[in-house]
N, C-alpha and C. Protein backbone atom coordinates (compact mmCIF):
# COMPACT_ATOMS: atom_id res chain seq x y z
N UNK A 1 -22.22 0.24 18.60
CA UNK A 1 -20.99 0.15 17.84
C UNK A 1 -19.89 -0.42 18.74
N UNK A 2 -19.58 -1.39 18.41
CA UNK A 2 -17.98 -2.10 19.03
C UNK A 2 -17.14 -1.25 18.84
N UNK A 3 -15.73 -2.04 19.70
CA UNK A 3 -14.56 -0.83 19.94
C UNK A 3 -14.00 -0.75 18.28
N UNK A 4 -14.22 -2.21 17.72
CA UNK A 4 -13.40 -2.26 16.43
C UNK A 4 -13.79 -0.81 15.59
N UNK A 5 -15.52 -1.10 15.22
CA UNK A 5 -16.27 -0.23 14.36
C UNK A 5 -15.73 1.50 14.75
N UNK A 6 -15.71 1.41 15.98
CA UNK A 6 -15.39 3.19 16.05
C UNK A 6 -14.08 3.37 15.91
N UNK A 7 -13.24 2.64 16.38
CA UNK A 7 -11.78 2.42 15.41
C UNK A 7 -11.69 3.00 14.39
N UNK A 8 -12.06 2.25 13.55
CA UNK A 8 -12.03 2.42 11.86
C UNK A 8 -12.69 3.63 11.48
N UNK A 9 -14.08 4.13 12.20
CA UNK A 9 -14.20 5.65 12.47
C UNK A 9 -13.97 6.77 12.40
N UNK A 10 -13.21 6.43 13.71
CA UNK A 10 -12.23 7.84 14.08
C UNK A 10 -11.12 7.63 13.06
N UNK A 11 -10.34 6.51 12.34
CA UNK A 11 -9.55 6.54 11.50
C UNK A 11 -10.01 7.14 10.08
N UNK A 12 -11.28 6.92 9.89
CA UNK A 12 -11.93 7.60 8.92
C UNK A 12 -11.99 9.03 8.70
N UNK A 13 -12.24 9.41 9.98
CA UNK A 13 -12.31 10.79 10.21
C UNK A 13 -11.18 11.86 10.81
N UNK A 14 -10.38 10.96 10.71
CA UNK A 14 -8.75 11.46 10.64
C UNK A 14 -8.62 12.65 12.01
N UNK A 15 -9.67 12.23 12.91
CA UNK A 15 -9.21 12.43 14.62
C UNK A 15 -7.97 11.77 14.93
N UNK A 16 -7.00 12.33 14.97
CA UNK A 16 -5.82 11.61 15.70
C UNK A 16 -5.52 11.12 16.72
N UNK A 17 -5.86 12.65 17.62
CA UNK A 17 -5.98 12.18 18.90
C UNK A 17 -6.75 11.57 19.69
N UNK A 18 -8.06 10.98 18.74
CA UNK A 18 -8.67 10.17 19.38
C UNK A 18 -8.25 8.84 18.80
N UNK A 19 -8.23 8.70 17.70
CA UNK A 19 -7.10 7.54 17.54
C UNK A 19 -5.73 7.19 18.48
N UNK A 20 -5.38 7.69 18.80
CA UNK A 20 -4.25 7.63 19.79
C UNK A 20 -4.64 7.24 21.10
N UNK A 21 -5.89 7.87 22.39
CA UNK A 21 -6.48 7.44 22.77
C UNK A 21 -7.04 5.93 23.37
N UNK A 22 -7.57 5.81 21.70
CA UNK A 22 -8.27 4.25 21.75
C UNK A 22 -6.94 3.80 21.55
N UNK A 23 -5.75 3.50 21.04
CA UNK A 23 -4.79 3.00 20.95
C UNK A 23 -4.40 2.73 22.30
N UNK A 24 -4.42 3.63 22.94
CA UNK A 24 -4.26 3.40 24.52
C UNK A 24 -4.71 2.92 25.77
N UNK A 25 -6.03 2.81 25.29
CA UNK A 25 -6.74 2.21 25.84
C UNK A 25 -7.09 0.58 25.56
N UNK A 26 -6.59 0.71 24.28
CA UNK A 26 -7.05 -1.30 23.32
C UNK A 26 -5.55 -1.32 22.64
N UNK A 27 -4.45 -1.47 23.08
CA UNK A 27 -3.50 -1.25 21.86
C UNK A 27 -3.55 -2.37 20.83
N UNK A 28 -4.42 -3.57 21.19
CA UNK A 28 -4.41 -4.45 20.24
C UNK A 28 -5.49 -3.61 19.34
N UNK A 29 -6.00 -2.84 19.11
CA UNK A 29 -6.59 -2.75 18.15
C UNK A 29 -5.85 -2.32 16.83
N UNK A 30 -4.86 -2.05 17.26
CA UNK A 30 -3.46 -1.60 15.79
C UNK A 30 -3.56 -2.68 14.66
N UNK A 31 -4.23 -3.94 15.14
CA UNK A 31 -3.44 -5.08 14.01
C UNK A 31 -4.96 -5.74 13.90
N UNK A 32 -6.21 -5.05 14.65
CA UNK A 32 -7.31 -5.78 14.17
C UNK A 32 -7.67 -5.47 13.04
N UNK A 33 -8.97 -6.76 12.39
CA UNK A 33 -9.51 -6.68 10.83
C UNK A 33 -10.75 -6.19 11.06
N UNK A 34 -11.38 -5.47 10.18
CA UNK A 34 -12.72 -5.03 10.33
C UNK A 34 -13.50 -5.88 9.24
N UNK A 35 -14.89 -5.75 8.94
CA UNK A 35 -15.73 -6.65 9.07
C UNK A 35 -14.91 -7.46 7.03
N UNK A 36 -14.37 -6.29 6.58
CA UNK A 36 -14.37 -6.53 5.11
C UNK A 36 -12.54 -7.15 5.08
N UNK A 37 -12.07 -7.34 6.39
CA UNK A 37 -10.46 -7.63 6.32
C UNK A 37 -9.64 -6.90 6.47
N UNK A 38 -9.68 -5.46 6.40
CA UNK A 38 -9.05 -4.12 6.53
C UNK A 38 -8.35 -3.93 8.00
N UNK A 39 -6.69 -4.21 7.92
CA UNK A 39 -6.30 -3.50 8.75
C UNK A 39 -6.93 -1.80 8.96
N UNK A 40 -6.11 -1.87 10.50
CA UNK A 40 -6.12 0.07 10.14
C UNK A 40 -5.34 0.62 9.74
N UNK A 41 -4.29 0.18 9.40
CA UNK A 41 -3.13 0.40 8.35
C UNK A 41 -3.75 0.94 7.17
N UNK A 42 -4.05 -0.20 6.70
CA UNK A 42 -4.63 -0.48 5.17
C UNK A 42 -5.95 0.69 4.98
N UNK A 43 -6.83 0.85 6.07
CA UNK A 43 -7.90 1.62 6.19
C UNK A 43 -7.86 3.35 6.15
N UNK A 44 -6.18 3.29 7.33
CA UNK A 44 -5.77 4.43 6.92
C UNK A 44 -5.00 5.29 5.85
N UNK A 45 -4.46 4.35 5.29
CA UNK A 45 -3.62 4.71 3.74
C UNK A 45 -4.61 4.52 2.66
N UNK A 46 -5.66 3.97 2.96
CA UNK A 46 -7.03 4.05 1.60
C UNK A 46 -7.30 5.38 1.82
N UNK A 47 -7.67 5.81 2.99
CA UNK A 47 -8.54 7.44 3.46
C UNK A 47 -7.54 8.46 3.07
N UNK A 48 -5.91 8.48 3.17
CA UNK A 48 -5.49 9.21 2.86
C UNK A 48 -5.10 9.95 4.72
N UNK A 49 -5.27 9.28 5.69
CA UNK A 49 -5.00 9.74 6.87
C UNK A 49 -3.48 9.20 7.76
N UNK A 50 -2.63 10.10 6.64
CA UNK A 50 -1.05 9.89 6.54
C UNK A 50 -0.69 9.89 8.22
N UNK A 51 -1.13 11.08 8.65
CA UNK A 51 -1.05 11.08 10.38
C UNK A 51 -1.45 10.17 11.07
N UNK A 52 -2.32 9.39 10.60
CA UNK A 52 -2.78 8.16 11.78
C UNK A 52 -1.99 7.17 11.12
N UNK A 53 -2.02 6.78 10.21
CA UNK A 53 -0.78 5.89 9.19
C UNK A 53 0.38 5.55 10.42
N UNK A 54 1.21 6.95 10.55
CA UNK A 54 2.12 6.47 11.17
C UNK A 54 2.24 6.58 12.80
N UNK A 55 0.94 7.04 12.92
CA UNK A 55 0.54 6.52 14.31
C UNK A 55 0.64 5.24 14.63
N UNK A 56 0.08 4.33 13.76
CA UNK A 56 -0.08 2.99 13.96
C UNK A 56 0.98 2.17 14.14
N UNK A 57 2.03 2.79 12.90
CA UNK A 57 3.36 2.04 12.60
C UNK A 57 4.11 2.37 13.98
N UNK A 58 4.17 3.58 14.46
CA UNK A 58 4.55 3.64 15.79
C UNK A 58 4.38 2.73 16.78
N UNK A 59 2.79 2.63 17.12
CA UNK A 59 2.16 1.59 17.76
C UNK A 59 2.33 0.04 17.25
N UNK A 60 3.27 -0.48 16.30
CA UNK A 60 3.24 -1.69 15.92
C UNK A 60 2.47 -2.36 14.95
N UNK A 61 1.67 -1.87 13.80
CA UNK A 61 1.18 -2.22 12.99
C UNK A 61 1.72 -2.79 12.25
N UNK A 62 1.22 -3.84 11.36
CA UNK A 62 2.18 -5.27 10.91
C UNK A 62 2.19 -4.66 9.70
N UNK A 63 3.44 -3.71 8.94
CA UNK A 63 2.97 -3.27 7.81
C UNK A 63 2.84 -4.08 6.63
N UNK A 64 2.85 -5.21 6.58
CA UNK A 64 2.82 -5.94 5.41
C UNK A 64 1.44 -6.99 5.25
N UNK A 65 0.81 -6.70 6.56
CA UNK A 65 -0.34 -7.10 6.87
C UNK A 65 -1.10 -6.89 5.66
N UNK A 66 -2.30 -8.36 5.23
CA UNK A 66 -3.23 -7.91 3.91
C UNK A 66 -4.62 -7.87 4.25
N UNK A 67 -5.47 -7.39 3.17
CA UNK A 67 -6.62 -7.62 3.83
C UNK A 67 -7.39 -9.13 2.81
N UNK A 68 -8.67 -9.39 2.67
CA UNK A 68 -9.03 -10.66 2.37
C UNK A 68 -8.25 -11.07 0.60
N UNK A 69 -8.56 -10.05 0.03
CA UNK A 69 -7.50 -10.01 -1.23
C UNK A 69 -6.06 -9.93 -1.20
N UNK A 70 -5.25 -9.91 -0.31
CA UNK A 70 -4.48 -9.92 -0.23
C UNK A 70 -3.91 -8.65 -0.48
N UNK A 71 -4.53 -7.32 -0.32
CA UNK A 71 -3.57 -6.41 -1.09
C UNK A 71 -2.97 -5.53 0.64
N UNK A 72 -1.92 -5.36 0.59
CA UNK A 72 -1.34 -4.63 1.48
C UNK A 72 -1.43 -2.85 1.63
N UNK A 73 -1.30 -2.36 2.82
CA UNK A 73 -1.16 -0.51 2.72
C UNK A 73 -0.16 -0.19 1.65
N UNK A 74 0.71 -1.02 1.07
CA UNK A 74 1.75 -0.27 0.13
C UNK A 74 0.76 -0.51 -1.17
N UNK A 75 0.32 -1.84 -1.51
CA UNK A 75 -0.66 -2.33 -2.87
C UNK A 75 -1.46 -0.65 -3.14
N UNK A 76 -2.09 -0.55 -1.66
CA UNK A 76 -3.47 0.66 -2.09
C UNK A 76 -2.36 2.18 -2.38
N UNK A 77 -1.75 2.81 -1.25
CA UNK A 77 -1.25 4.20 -1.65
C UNK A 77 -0.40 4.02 -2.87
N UNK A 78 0.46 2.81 -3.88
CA UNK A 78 0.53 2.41 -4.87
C UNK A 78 -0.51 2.95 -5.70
N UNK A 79 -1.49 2.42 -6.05
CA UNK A 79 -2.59 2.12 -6.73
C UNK A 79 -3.39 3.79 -6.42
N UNK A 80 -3.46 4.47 -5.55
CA UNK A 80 -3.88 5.67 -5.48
C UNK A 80 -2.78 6.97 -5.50
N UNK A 81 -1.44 6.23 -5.96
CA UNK A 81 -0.62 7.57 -6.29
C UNK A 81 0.46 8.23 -5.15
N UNK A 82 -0.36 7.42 -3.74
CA UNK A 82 0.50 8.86 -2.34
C UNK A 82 2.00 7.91 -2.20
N UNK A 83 2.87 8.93 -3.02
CA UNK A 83 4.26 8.94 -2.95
C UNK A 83 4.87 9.33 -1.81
N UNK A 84 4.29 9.98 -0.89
CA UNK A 84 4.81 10.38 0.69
C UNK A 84 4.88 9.01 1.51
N UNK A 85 3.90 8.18 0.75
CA UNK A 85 3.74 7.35 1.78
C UNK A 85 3.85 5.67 1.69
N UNK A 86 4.20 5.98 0.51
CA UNK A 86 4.90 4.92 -0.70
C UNK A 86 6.33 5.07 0.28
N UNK A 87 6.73 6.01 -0.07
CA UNK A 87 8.49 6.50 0.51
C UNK A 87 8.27 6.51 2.08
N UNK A 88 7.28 6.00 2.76
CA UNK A 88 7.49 6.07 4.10
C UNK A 88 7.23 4.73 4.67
N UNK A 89 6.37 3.79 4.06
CA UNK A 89 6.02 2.47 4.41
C UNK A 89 7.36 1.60 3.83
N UNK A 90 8.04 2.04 2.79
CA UNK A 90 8.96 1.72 2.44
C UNK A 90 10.38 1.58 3.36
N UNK A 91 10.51 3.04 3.79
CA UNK A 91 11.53 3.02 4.72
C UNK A 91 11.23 2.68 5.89
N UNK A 92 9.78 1.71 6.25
CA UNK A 92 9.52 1.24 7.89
C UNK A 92 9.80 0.15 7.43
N UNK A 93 10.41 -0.68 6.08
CA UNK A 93 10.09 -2.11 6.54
C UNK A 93 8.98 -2.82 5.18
N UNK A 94 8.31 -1.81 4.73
CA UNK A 94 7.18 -2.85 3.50
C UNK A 94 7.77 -3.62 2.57
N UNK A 95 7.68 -4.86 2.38
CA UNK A 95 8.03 -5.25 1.25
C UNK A 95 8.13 -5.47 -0.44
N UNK A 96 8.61 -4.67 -0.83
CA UNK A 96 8.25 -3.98 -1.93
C UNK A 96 7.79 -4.92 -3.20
N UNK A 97 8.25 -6.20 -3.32
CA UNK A 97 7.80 -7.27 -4.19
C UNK A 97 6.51 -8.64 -3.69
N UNK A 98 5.99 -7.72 -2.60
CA UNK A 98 4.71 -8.75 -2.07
C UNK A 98 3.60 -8.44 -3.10
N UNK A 99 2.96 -9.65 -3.28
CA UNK A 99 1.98 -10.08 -4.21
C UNK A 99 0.46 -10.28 -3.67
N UNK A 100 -0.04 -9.78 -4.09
CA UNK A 100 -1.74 -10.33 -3.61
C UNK A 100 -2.51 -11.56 -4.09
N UNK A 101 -3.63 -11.80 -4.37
CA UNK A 101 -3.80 -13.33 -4.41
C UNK A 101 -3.74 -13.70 -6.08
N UNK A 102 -3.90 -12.49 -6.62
CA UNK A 102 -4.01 -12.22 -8.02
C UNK A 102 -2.95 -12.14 -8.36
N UNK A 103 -1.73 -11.95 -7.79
CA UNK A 103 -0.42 -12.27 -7.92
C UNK A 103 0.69 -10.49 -8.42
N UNK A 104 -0.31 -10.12 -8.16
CA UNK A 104 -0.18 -8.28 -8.53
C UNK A 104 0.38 -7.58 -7.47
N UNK A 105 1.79 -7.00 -7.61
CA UNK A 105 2.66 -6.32 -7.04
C UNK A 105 1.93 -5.11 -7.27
N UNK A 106 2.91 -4.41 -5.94
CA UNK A 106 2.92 -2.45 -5.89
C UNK A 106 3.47 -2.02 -7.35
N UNK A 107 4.19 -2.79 -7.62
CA UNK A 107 4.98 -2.12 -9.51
C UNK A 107 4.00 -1.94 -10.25
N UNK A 108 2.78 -3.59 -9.83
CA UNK A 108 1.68 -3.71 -10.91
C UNK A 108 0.63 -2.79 -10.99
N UNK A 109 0.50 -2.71 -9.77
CA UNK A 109 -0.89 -1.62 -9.79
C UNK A 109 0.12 -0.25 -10.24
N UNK A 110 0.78 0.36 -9.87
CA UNK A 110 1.42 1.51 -9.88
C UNK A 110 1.06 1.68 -11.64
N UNK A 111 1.75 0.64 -12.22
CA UNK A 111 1.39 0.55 -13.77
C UNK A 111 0.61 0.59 -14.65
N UNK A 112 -0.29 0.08 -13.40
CA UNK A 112 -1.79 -0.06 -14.16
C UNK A 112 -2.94 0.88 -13.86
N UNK A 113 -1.95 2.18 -12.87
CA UNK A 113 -2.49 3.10 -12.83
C UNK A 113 -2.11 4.47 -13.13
N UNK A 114 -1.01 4.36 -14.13
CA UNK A 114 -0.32 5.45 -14.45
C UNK A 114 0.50 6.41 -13.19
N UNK A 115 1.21 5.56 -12.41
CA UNK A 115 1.82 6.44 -11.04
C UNK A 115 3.25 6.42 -11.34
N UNK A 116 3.49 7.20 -12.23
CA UNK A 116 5.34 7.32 -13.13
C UNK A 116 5.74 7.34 -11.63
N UNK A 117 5.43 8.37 -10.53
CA UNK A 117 6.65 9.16 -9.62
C UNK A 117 6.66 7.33 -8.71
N UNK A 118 5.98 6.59 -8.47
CA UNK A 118 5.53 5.56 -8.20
C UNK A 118 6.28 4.86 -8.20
N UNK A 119 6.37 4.42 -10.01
CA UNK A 119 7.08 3.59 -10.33
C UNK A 119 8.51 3.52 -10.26
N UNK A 120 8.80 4.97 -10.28
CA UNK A 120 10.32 5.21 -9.85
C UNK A 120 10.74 5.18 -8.51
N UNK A 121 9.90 5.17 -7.40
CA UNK A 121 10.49 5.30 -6.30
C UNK A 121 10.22 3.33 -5.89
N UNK A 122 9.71 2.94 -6.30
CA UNK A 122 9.60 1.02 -6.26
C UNK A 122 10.87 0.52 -7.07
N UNK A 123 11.42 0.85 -8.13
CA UNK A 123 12.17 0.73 -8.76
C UNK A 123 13.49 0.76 -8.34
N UNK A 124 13.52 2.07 -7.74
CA UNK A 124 14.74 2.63 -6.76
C UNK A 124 15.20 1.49 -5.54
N UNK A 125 13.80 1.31 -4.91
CA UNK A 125 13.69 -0.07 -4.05
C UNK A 125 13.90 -1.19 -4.31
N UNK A 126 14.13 -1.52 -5.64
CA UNK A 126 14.41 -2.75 -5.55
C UNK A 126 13.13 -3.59 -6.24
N UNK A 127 12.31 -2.99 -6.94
CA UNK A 127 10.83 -3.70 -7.43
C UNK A 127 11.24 -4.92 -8.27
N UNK A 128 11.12 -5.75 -8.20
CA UNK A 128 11.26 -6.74 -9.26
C UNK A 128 10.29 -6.64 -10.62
N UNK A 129 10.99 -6.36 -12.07
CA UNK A 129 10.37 -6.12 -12.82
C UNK A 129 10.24 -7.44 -13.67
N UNK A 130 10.72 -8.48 -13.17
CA UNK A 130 9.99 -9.88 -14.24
C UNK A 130 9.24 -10.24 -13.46
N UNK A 131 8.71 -10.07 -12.39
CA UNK A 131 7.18 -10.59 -11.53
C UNK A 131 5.76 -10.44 -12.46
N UNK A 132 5.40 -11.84 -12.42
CA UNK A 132 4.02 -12.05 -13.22
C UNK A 132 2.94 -12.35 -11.94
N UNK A 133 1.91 -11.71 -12.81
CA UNK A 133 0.73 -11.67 -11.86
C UNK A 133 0.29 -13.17 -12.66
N UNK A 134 -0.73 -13.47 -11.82
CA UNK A 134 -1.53 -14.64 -12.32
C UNK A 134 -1.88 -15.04 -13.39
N UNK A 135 -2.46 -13.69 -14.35
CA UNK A 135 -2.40 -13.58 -15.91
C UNK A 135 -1.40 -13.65 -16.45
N UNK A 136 -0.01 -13.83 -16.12
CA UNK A 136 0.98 -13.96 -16.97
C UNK A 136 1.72 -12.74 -17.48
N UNK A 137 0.80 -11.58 -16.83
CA UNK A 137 1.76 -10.36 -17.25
C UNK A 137 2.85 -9.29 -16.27
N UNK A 138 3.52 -8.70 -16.65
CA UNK A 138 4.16 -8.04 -15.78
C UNK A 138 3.62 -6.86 -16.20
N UNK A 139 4.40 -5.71 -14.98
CA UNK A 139 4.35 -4.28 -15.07
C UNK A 139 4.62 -3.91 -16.35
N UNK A 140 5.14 -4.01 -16.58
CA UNK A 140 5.28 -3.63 -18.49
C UNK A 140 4.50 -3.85 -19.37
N UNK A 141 4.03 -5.01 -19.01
CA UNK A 141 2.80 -5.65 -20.31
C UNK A 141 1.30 -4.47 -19.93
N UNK A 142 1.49 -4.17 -18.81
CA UNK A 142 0.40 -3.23 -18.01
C UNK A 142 0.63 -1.94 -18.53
N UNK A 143 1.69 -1.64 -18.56
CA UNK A 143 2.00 -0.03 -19.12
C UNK A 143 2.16 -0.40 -20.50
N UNK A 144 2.47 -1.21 -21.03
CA UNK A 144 2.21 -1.10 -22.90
C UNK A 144 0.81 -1.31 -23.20
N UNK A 145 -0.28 -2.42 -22.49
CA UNK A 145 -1.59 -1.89 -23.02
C UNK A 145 -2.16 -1.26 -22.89
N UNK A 146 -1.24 0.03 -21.79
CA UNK A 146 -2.10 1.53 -21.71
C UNK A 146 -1.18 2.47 -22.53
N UNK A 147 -0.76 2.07 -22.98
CA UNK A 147 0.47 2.95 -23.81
C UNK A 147 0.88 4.35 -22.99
N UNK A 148 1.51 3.48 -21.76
CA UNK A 148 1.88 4.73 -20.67
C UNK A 148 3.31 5.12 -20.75
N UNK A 149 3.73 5.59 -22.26
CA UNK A 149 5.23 5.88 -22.61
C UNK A 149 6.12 5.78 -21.61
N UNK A 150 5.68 7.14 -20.44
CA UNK A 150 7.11 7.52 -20.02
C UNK A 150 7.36 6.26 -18.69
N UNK A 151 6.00 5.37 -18.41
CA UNK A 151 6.59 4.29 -17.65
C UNK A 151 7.50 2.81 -18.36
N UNK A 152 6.72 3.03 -19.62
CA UNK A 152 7.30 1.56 -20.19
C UNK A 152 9.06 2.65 -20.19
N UNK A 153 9.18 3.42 -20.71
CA UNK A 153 11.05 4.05 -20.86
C UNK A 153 11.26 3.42 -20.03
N UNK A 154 11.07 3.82 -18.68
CA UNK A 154 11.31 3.79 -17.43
C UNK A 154 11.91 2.28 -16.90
N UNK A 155 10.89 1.56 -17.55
CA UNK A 155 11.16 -0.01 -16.97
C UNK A 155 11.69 -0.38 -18.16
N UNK A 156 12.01 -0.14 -19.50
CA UNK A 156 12.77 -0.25 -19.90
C UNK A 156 14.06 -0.26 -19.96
N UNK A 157 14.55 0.99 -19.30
CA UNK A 157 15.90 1.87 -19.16
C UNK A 157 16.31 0.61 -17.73
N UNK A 158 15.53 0.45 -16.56
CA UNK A 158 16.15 -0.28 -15.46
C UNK A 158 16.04 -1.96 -15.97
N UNK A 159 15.63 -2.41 -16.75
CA UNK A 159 15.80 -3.41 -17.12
C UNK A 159 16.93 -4.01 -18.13
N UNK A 160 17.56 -2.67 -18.47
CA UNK A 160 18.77 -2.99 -19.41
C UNK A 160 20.03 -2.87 -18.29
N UNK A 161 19.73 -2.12 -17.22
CA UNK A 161 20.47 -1.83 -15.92
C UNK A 161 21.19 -3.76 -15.41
């Protein structure tokens, strides 16, 4: 196993301090891709390993960094709901209206995954709500063909704003 593979590992397995460690020993490994494109950013906000998350960002992790789809650490904890960390990649710096190759914002997935607390804290930020994904639709068109009431209000109410 290469230094990368046990990287992603120990990030898996939400050892910190051995994450920290190898950080110290390779600090470029903060901004390497593993075999599928995955920062450890991105690797660690998929796992849900909030503590190494901002280990990294400490250590210099490019937070806006994507992986081969283009989706960023804000796209995935978006898309899986973690509002701690939505509200923390946010206040390091993420850019809240970056697009993936599909042309799908953090608003979009948030929408298209029913993440109300989500959508309000992107919103708060500054989300751009006329951004079309590739298909031509926005966050809204996403929450009306799931008939996700209290988000379409929502982007309703800031769109009359």
């Amino acid at each position: 196993m290469n230094a990368i593979e046990l990287f992603f590992n120990t990030i898996q397995s939400g050892n910190i301090e051995n994450a920290k460690l190898q950080l110290q020993h390779n600090p470029d490994l903060v901004n390497t891709k593993d075999s599928k494109g995955f920062t450890p950013l991105i690797f660690a906000t998929y796992f849900g390993q909030d503590e190494i998350a901002k280990v990294l960002i400490a250590n210099g992790a490019e937070i806006d960094a994507s992986d081969v789809s283009g989706n960023t650490a804000l796209m995935g904890v978006c898309f899986k709901g973690n509002l701690k960390m939505v509200e923390y990649l946010l206040e390091n710096g993420a850019k809240v209206n970056v697009t993936n190759n599909n042309g799908v914002t953090p608003l979009i997935f948030s929408c298209m995954h029913n993440k109300l607390d989500s959508v309000e804290l992107l919103l708060h930020n500054h989300a751009n709500i006329a951004l079309k994904d590739h298909e031509g639709k926005t966050a809204l068109d996403y929450a009306r063909e799931n008939n996700f009431a209290d988000i379409i209000a929502l982007i309703q109410k800031n769109r009359s704003k």
